[in-house]
PDB file of N, CA and C in Angstrom:
ATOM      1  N   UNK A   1      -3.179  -2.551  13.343  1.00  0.00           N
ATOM      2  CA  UNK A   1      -3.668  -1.669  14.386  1.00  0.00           C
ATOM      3  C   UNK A   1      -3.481  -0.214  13.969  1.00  0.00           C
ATOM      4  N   UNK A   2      -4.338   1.011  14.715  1.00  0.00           N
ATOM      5  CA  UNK A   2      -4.332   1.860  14.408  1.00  0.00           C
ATOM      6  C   UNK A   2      -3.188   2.652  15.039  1.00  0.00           C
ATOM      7  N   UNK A   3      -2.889   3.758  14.576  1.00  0.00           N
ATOM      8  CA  UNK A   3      -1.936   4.602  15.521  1.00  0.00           C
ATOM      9  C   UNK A   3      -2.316   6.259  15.277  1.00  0.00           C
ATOM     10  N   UNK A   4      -2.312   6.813  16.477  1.00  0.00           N
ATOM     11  CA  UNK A   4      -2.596   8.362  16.583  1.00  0.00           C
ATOM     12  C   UNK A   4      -1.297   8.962  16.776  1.00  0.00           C
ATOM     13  N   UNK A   5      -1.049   9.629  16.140  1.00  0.00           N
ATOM     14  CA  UNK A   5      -0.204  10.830  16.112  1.00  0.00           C
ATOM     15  C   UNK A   5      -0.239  11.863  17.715  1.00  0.00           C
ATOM     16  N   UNK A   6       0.302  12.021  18.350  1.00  0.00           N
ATOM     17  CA  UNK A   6       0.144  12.956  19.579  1.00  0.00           C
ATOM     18  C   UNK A   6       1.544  13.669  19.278  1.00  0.00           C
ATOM     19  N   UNK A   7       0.916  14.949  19.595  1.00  0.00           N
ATOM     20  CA  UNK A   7       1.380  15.897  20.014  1.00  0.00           C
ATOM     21  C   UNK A   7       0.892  16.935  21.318  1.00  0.00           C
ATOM     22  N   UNK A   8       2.128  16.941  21.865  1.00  0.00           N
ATOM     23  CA  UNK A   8       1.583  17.885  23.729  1.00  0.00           C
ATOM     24  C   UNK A   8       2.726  18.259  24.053  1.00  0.00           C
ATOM     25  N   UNK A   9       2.611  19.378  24.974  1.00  0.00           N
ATOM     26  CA  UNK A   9       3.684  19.876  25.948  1.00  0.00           C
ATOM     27  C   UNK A   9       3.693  18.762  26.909  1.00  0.00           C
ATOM     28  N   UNK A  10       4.800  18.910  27.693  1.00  0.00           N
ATOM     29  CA  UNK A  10       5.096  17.770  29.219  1.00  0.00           C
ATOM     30  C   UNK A  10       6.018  18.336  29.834  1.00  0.00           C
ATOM     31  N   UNK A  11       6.112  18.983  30.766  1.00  0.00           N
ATOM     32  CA  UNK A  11       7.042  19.736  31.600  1.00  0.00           C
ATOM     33  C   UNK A  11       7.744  20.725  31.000  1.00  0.00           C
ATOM     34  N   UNK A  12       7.275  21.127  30.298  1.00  0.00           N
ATOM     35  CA  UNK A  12       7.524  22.279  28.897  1.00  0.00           C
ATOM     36  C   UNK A  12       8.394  22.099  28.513  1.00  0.00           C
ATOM     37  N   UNK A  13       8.247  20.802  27.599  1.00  0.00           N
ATOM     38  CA  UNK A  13       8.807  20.456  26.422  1.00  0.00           C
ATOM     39  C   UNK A  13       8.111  19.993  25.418  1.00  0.00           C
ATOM     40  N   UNK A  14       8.478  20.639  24.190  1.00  0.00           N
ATOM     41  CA  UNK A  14       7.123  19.670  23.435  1.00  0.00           C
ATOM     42  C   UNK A  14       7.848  18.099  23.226  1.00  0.00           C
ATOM     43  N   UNK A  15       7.195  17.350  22.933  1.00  0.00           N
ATOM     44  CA  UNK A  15       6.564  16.317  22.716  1.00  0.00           C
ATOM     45  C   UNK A  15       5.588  15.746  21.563  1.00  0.00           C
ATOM     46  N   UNK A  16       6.134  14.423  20.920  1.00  0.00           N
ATOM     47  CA  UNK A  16       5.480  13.989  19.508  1.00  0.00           C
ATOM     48  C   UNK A  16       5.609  12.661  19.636  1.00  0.00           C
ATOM     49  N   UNK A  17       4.668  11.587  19.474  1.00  0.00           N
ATOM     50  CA  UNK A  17       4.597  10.099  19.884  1.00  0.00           C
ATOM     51  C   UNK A  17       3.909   9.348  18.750  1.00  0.00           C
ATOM     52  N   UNK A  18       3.583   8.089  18.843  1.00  0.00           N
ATOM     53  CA  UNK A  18       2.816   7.485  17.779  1.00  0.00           C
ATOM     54  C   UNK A  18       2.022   6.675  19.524  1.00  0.00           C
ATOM     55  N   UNK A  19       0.643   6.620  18.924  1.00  0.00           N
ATOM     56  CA  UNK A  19      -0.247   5.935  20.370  1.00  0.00           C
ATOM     57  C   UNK A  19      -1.305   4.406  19.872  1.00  0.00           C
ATOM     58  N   UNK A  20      -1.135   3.988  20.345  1.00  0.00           N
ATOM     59  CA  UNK A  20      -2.108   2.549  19.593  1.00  0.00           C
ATOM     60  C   UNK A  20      -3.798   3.247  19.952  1.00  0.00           C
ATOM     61  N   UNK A  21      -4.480   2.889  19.243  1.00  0.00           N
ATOM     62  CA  UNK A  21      -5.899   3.142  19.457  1.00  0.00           C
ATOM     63  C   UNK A  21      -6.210   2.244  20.738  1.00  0.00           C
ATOM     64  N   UNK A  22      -5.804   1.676  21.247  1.00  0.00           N
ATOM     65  CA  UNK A  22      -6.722   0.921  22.428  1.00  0.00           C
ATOM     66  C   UNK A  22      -5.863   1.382  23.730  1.00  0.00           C
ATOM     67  N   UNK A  23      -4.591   2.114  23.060  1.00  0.00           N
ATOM     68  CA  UNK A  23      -3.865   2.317  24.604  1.00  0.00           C
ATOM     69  C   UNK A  23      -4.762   3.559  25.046  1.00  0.00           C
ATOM     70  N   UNK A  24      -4.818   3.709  26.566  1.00  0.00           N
ATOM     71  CA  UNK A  24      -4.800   5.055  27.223  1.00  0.00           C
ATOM     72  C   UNK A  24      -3.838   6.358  27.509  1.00  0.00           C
ATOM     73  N   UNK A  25      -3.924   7.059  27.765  1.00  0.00           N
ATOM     74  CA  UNK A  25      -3.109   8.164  27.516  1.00  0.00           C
ATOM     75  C   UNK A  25      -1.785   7.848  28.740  1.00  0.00           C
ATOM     76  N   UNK A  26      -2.171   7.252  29.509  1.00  0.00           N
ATOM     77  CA  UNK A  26      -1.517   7.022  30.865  1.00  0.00           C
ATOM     78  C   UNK A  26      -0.372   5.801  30.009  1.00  0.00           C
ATOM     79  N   UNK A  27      -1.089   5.022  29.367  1.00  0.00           N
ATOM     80  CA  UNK A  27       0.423   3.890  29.138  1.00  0.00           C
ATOM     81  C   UNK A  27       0.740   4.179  27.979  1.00  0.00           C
ATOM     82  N   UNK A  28       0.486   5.379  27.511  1.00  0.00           N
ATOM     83  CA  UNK A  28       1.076   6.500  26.409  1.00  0.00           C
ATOM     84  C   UNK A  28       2.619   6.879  26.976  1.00  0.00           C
ATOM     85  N   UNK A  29       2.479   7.555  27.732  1.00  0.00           N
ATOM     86  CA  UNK A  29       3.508   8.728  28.664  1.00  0.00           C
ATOM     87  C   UNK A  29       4.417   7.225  29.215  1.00  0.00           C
ATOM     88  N   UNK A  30       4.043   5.997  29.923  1.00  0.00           N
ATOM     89  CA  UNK A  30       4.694   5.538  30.758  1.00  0.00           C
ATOM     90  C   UNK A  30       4.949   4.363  29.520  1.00  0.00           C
ATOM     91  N   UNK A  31       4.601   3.910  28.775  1.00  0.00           N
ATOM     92  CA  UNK A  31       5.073   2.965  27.979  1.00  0.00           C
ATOM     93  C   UNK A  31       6.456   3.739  26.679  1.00  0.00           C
ATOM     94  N   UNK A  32       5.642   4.626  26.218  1.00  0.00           N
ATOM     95  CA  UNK A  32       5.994   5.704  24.615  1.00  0.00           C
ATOM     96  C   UNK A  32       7.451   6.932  25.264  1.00  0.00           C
ATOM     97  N   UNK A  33       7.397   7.426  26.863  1.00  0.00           N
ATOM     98  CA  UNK A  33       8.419   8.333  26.816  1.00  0.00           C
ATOM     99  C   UNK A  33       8.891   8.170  28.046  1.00  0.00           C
ATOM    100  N   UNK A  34       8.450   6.688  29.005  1.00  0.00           N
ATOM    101  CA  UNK A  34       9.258   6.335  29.997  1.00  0.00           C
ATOM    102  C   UNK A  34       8.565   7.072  31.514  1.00  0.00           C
ATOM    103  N   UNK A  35       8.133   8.039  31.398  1.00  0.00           N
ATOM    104  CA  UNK A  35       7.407   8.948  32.224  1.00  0.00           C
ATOM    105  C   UNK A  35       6.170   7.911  33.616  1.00  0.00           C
ATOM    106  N   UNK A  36       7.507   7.098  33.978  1.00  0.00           N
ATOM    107  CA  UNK A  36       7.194   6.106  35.270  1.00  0.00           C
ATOM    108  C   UNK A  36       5.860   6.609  36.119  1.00  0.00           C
ATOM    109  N   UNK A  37       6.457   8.301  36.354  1.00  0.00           N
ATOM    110  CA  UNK A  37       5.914   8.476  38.225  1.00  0.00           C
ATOM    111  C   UNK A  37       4.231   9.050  37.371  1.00  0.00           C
ATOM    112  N   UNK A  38       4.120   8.970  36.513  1.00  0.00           N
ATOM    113  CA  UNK A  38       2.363   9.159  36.114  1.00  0.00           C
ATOM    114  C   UNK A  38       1.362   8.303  36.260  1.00  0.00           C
ATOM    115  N   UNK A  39       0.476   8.769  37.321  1.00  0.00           N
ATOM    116  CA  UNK A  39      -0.225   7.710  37.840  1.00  0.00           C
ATOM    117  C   UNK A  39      -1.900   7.559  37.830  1.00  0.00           C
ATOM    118  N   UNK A  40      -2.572   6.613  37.746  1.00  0.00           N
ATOM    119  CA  UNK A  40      -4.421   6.891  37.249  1.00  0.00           C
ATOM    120  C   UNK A  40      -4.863   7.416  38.381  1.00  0.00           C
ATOM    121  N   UNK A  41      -5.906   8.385  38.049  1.00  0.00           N
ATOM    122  CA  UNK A  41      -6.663   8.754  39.167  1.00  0.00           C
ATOM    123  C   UNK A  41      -5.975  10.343  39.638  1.00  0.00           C
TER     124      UNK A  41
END
């Protein structure tokens, strides 16, 4: 599988992850840095 490199601020902090190509950005944050209360929509 593939993996993307991310980099972002998040409550102003930076932030650096590895992301699967099929995940969404949402079970990025809540799977990759725990970040529960982020929600779709």
């Amino acid at each position: 599988m593939s993996k993307h490199h991310v980099s972002t601020v998040i409550n102003g902090e930076p932030v650096e992850f590895l992301c699967e190509a099929q995940q969404t950005m949402l079970d990025c944050l809540r799977d990759e840095l725990g970040l529960t209360g982020s929600k779709e929509g």
